[in-house]
C-alpha atoms as a PDB file:
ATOM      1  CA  UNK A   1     112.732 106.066 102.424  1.00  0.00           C
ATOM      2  CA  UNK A   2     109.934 107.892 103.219  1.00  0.00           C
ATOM      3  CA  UNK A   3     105.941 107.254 101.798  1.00  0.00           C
ATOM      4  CA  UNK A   4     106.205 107.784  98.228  1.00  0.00           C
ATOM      5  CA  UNK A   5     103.234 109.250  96.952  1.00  0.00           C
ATOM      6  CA  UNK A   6     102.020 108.550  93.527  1.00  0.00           C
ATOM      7  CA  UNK A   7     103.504 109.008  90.021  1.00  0.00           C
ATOM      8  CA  UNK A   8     105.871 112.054  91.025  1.00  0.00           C
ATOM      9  CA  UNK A   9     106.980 110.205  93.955  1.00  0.00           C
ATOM     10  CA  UNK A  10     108.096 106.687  91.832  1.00  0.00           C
ATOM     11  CA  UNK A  11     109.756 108.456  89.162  1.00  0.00           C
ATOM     12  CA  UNK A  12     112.030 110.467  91.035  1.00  0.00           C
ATOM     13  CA  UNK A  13     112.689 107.794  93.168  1.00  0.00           C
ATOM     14  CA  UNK A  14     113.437 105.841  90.067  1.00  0.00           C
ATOM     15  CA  UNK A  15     115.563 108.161  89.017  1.00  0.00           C
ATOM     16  CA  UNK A  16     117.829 109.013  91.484  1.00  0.00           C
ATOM     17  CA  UNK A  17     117.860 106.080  93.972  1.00  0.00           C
ATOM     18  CA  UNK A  18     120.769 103.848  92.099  1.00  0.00           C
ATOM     19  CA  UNK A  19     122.661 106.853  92.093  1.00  0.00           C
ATOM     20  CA  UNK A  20     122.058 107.167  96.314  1.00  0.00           C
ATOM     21  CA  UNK A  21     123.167 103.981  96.586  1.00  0.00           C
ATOM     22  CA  UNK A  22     126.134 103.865  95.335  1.00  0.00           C
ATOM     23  CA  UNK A  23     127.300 107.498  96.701  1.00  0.00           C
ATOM     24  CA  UNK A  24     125.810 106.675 100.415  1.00  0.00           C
ATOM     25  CA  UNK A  25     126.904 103.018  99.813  1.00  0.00           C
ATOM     26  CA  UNK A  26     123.570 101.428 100.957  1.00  0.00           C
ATOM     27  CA  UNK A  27     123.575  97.882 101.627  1.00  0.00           C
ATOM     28  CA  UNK A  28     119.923  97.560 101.913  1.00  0.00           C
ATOM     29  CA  UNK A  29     116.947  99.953 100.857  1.00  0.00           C
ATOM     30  CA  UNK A  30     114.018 100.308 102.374  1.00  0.00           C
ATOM     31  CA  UNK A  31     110.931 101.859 100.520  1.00  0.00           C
ATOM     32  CA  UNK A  32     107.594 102.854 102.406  1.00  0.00           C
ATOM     33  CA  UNK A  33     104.916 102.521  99.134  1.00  0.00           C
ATOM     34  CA  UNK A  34     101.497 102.443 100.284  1.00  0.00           C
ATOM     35  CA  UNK A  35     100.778 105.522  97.875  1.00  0.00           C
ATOM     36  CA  UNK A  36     102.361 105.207  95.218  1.00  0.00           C
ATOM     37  CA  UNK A  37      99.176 104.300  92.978  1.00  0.00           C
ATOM     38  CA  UNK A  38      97.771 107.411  92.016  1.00  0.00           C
ATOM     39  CA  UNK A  39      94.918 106.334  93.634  1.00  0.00           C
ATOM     40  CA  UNK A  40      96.655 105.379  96.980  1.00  0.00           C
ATOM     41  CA  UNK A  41      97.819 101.893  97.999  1.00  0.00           C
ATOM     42  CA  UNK A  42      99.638  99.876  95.602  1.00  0.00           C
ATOM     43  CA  UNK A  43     100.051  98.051  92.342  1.00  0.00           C
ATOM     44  CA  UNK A  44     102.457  95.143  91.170  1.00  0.00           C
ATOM     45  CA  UNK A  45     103.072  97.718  88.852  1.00  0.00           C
ATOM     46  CA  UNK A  46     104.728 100.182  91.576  1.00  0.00           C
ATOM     47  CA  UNK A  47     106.169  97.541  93.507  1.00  0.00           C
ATOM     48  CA  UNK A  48     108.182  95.963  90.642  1.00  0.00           C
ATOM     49  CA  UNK A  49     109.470  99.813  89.115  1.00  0.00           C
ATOM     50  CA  UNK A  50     110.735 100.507  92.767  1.00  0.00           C
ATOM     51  CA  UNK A  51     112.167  97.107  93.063  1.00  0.00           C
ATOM     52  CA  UNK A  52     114.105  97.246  90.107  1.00  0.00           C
ATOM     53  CA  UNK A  53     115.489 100.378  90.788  1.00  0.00           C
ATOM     54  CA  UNK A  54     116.930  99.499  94.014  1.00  0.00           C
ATOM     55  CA  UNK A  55     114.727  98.895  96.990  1.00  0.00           C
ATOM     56  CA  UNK A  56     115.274  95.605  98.598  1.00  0.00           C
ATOM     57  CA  UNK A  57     111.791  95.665 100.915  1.00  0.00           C
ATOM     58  CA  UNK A  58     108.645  97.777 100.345  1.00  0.00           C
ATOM     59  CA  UNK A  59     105.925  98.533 103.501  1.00  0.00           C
ATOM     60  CA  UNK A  60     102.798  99.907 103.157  1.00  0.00           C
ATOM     61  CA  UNK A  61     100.351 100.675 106.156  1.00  0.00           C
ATOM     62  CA  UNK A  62      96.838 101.622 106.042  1.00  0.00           C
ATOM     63  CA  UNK A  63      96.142 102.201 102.409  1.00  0.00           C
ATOM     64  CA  UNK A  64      97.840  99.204 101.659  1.00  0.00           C
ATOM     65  CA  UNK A  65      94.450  97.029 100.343  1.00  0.00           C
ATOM     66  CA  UNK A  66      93.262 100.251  98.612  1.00  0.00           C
ATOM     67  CA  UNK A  67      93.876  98.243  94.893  1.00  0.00           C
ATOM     68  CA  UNK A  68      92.175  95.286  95.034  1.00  0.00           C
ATOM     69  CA  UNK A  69      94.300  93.716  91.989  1.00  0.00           C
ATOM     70  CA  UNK A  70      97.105  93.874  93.973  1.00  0.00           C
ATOM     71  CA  UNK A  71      96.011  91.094  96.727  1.00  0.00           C
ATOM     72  CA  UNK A  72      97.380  87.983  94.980  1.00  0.00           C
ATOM     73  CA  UNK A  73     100.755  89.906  94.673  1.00  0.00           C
ATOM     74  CA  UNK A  74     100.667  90.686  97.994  1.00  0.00           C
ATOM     75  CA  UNK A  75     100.396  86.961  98.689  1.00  0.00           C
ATOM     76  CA  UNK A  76     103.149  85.580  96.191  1.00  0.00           C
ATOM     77  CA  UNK A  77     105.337  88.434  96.226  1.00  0.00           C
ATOM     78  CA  UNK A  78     107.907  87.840  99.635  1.00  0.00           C
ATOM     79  CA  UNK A  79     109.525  91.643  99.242  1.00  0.00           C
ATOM     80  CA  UNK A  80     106.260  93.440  99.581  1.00  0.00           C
ATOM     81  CA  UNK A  81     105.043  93.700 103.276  1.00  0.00           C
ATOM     82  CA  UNK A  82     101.827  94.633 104.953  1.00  0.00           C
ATOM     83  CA  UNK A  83     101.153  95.538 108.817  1.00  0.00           C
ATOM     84  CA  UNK A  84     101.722  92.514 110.786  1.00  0.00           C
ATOM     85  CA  UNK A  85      98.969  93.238 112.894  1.00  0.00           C
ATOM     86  CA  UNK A  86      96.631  93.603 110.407  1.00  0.00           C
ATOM     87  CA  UNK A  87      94.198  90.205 110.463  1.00  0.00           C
ATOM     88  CA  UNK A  88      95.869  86.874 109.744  1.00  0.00           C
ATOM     89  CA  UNK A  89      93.585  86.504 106.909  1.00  0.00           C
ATOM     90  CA  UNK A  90      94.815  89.895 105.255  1.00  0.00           C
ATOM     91  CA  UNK A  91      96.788  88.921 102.002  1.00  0.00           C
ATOM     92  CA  UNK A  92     100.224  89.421 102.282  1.00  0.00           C
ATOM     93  CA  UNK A  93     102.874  88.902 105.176  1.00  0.00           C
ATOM     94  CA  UNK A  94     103.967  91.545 107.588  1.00  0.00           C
ATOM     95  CA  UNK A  95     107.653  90.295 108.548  1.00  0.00           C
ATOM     96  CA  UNK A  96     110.195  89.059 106.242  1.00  0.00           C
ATOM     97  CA  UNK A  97     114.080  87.837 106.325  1.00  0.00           C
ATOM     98  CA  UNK A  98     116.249  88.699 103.925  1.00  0.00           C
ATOM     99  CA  UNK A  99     119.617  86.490 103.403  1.00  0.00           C
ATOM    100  CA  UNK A 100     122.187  89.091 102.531  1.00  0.00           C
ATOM    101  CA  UNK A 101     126.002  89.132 102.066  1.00  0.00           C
ATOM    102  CA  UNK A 102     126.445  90.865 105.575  1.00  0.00           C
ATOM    103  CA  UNK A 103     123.830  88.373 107.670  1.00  0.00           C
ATOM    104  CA  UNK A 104     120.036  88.185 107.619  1.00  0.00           C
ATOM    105  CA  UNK A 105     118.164  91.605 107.505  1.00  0.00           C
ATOM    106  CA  UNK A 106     113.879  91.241 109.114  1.00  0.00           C
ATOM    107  CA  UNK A 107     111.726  93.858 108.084  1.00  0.00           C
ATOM    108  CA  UNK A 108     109.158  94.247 110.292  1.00  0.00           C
ATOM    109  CA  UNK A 109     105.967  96.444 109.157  1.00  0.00           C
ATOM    110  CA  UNK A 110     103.487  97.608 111.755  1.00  0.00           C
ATOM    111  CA  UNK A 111     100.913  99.942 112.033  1.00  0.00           C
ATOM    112  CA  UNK A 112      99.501 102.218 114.892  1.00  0.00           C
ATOM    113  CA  UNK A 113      95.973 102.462 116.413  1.00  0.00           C
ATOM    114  CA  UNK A 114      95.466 105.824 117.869  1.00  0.00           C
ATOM    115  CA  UNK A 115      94.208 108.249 115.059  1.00  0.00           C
ATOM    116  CA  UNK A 116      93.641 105.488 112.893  1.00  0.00           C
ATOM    117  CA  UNK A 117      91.077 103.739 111.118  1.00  0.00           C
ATOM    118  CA  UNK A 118      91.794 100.252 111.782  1.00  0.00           C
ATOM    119  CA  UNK A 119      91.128  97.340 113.679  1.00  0.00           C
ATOM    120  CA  UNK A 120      94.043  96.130 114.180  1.00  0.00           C
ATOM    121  CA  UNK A 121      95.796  94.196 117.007  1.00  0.00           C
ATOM    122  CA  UNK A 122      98.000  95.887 119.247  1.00  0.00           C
ATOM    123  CA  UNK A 123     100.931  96.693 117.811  1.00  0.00           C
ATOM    124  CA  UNK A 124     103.648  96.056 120.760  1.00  0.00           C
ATOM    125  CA  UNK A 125     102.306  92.937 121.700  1.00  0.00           C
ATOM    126  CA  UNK A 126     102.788  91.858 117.690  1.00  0.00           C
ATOM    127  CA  UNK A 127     106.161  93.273 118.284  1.00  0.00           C
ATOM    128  CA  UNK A 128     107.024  90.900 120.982  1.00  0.00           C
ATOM    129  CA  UNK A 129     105.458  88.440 119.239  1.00  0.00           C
ATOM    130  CA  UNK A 130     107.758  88.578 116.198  1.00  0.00           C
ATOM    131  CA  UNK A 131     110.336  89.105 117.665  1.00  0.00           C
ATOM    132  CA  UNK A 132     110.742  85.717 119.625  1.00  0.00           C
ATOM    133  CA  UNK A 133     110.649  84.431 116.628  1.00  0.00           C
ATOM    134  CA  UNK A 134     113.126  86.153 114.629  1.00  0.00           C
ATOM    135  CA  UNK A 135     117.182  85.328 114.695  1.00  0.00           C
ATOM    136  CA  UNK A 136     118.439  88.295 112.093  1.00  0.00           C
ATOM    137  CA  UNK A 137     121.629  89.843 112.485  1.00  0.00           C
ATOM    138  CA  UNK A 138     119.608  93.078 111.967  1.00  0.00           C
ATOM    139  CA  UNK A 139     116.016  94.021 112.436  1.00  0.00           C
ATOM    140  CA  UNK A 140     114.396  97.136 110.412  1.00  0.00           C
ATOM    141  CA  UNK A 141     110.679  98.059 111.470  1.00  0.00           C
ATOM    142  CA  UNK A 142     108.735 100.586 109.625  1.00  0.00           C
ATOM    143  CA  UNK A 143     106.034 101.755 112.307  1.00  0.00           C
ATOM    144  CA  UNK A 144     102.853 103.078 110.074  1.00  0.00           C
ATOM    145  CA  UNK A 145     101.689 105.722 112.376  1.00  0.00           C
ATOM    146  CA  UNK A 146     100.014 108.831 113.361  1.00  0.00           C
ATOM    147  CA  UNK A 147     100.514 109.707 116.588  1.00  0.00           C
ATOM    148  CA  UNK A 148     103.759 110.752 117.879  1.00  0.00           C
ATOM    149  CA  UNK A 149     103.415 109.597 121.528  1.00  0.00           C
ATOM    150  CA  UNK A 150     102.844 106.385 120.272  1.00  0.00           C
ATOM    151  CA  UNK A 151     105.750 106.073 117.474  1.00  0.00           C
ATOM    152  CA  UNK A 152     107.929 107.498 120.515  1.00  0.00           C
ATOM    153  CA  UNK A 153     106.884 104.706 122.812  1.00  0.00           C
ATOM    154  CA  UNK A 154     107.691 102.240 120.295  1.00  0.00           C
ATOM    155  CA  UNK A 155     111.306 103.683 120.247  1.00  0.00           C
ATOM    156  CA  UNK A 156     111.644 102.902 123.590  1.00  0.00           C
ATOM    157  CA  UNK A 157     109.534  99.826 123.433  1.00  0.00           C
ATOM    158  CA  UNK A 158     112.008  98.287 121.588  1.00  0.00           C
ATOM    159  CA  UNK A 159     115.395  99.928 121.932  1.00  0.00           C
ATOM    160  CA  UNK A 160     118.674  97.574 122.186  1.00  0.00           C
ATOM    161  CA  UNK A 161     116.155  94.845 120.964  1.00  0.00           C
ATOM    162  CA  UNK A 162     116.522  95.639 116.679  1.00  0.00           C
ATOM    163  CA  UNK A 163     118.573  97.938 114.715  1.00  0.00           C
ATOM    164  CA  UNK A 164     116.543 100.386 114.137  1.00  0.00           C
ATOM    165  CA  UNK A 165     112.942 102.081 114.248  1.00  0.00           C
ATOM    166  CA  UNK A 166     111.260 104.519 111.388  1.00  0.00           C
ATOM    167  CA  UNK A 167     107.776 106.083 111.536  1.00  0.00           C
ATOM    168  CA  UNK A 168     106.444 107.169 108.377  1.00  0.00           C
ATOM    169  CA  UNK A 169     102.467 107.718 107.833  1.00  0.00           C
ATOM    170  CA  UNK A 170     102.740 111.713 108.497  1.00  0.00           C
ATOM    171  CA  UNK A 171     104.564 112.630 105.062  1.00  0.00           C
ATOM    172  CA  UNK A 172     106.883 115.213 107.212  1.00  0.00           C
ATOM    173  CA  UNK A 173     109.946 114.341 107.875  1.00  0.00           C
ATOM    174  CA  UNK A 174     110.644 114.864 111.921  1.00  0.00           C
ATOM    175  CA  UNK A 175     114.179 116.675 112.988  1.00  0.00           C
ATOM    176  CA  UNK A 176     114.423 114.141 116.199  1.00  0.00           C
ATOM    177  CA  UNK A 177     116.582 111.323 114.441  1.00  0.00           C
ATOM    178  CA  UNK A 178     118.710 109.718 117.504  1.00  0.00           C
ATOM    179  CA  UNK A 179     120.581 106.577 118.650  1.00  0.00           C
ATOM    180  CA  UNK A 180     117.846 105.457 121.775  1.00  0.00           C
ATOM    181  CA  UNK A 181     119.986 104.078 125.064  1.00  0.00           C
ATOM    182  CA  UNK A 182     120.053 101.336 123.997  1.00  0.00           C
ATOM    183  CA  UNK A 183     121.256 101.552 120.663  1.00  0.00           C
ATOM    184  CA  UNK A 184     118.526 101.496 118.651  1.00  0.00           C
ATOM    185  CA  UNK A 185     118.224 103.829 115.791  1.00  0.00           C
ATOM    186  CA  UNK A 186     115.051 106.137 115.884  1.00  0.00           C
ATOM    187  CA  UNK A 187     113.200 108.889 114.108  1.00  0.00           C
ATOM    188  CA  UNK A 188     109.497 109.107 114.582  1.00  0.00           C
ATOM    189  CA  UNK A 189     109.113 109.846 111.092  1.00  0.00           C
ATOM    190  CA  UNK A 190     111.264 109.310 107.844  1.00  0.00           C
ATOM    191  CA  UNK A 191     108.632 111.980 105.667  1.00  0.00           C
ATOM    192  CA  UNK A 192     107.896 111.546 102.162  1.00  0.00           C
ATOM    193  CA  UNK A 193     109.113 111.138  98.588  1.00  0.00           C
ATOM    194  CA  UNK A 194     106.751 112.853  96.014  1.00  0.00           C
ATOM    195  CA  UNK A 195     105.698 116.828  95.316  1.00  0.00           C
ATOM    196  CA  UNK A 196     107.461 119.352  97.502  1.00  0.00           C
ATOM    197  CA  UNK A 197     105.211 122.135  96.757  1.00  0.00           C
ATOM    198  CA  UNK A 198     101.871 119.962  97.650  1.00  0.00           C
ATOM    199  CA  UNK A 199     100.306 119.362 100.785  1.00  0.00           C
ATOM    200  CA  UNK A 200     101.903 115.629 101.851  1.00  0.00           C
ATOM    201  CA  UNK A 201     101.639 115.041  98.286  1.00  0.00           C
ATOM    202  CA  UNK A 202      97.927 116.122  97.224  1.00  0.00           C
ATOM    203  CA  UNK A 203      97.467 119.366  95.098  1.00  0.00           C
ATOM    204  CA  UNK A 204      97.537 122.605  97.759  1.00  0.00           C
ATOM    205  CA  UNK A 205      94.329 124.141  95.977  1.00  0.00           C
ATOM    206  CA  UNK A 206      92.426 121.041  97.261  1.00  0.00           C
ATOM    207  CA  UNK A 207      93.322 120.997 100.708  1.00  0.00           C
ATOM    208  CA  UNK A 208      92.842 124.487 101.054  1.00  0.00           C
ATOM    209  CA  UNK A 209      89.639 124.467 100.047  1.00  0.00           C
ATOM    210  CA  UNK A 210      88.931 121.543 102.534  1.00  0.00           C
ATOM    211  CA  UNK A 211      89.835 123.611 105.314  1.00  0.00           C
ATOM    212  CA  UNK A 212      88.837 127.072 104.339  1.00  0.00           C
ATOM    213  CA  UNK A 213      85.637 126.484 102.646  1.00  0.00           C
ATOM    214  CA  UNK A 214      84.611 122.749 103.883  1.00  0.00           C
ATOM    215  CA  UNK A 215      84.402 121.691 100.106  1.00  0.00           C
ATOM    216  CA  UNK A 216      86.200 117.961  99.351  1.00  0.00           C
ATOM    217  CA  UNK A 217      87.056 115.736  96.404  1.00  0.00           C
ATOM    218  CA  UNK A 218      88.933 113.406  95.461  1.00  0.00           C
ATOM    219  CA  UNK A 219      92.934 114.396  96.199  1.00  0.00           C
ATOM    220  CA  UNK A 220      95.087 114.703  93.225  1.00  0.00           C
ATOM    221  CA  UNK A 221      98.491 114.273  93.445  1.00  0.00           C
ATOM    222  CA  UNK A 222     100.918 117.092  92.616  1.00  0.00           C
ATOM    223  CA  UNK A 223     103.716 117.067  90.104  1.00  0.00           C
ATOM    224  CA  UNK A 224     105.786 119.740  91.158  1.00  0.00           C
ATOM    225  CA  UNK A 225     109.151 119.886  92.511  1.00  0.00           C
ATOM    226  CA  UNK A 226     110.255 116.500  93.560  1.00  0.00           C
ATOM    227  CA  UNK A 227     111.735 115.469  96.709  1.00  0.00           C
ATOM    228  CA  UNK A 228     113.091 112.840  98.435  1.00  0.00           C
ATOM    229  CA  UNK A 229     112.608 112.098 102.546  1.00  0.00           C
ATOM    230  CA  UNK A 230     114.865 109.452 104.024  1.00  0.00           C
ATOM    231  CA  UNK A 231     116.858 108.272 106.662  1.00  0.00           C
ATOM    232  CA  UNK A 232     120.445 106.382 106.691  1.00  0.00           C
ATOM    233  CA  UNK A 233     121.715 104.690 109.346  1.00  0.00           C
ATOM    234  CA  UNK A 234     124.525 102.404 110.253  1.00  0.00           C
ATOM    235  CA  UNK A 235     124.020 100.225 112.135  1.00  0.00           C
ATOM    236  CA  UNK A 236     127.307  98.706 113.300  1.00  0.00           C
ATOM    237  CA  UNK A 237     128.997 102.323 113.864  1.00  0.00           C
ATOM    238  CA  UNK A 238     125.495 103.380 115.299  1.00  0.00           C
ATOM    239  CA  UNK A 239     124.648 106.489 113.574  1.00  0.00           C
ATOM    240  CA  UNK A 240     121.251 107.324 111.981  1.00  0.00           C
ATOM    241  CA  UNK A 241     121.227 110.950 109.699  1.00  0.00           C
ATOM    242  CA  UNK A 242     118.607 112.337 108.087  1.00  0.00           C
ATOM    243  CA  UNK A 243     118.101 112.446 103.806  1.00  0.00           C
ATOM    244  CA  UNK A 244     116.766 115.742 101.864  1.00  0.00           C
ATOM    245  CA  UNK A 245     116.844 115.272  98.322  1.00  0.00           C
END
């Protein structure tokens, strides 16, 4: 599921994701959350709500450390990941296994460089690098990212070697969702679950007058019409479609 942007994007998420589940018959959920604090980043808070109603690993990416309260949770809590090449000393972990009733599922969380503010390591080499460690049946990784030559090079980067690939970061879902050569599932990005009418999730009124008239605040999230961005994808009958709801 795509980033789900504050209140408006938790609720409805909330709200309708144990009914997805059991209609798409999801083994295992997936929740990008690095915005869902109304401030951006994340709270235990947020993580437990979204947890209980169904996701089974939550990413963030770069506004991940934005709540400072939330480090020691980052640290204890094993279903809440970080980018893996963000410093070793970051809180948190950036790759985690999952024993489930179908094999071992390993999230992998990374996060991109160009476009973004962030030092952090390069994010194929980290690839590689958790990967020769990693013995999962299946292999998810959520690729934080802005640019789109660089979520597309992951694709290929590492095609036949997990199950699939999803970009989020941009808040718009992309209409490129394919099986790579190799097998690998791919979209370059899943979107966004929070206000519809908004501008990826902040109030239009604001961003508007950012670019018309130079003037900037503080975003506010939006509370209108809620949506839902996501992907689903099988992985044994390789097939990846995309979720509008």
């Amino acid at each position: 599921m795509g980033d789900v942007v504050s209140d408006t994007g938790v609720e409805y998420v909330c709200r309708v994701l144990p009914t997805m589940i059991r209609e798409l018959k999801a083994d295992f959920v997936i929740i990008n959350a690095e915005n869902s604090n109304p401030r951006n980043g994340i709270t235990k808070d947020e993580a437990q709500r979204l947890r209980y109603c169904g996701a089974d690993a939550i990413t963030t990416g770069n506004h991940a450390f934005r709540q400072r309260a939330s480090y020691d949770f980052f640290d204890s809590c094993e279903y809440l990941l970080r980018p893996a090449n963000f410093s070793d000393s970051a809180p948190g972990r950036g790759w985690q296994t999952f024993d489930t009733p179908f094999g071992d599922v390993c999230v992998v969380n990374l996060i991109g460089q160009i476009y973004m503010d962030n030092s952090a390591d390069n994010p194929f080499r980290t690839a590689d690098r958790i990967l020769r460690q990693v013995e999962a049946k299946y292999i998810f990784v959520d690729f934080h990212a802005e640019a789109t030559s660089e979520k597309k090079a992951m694709g290929y980067w590492l095609d036949g070697r997990v199950s699939c690939v999803f970009g989020t970061h941009t808040h718009v879902q992309t209409a490129d969702e394919r099986i790579l050569p190799r097998g690998t599932a791919y979209i370059p990005d899943v979107g966004m679950c929070g206000a519809a009418d908004s501008v990826l999730g902040a109030r239009k009124g604001q961003i508007m007058d950012k670019f018309v008239r130079n003037v900037s605040s503080p975003y506010t999230p939006a509370v209108e019409e809620p949506m839902i961005n996501a992907i689903l994808t099988d992985t044994d009958a390789a097939t990846v479609q995309r979720i509008y709801k």
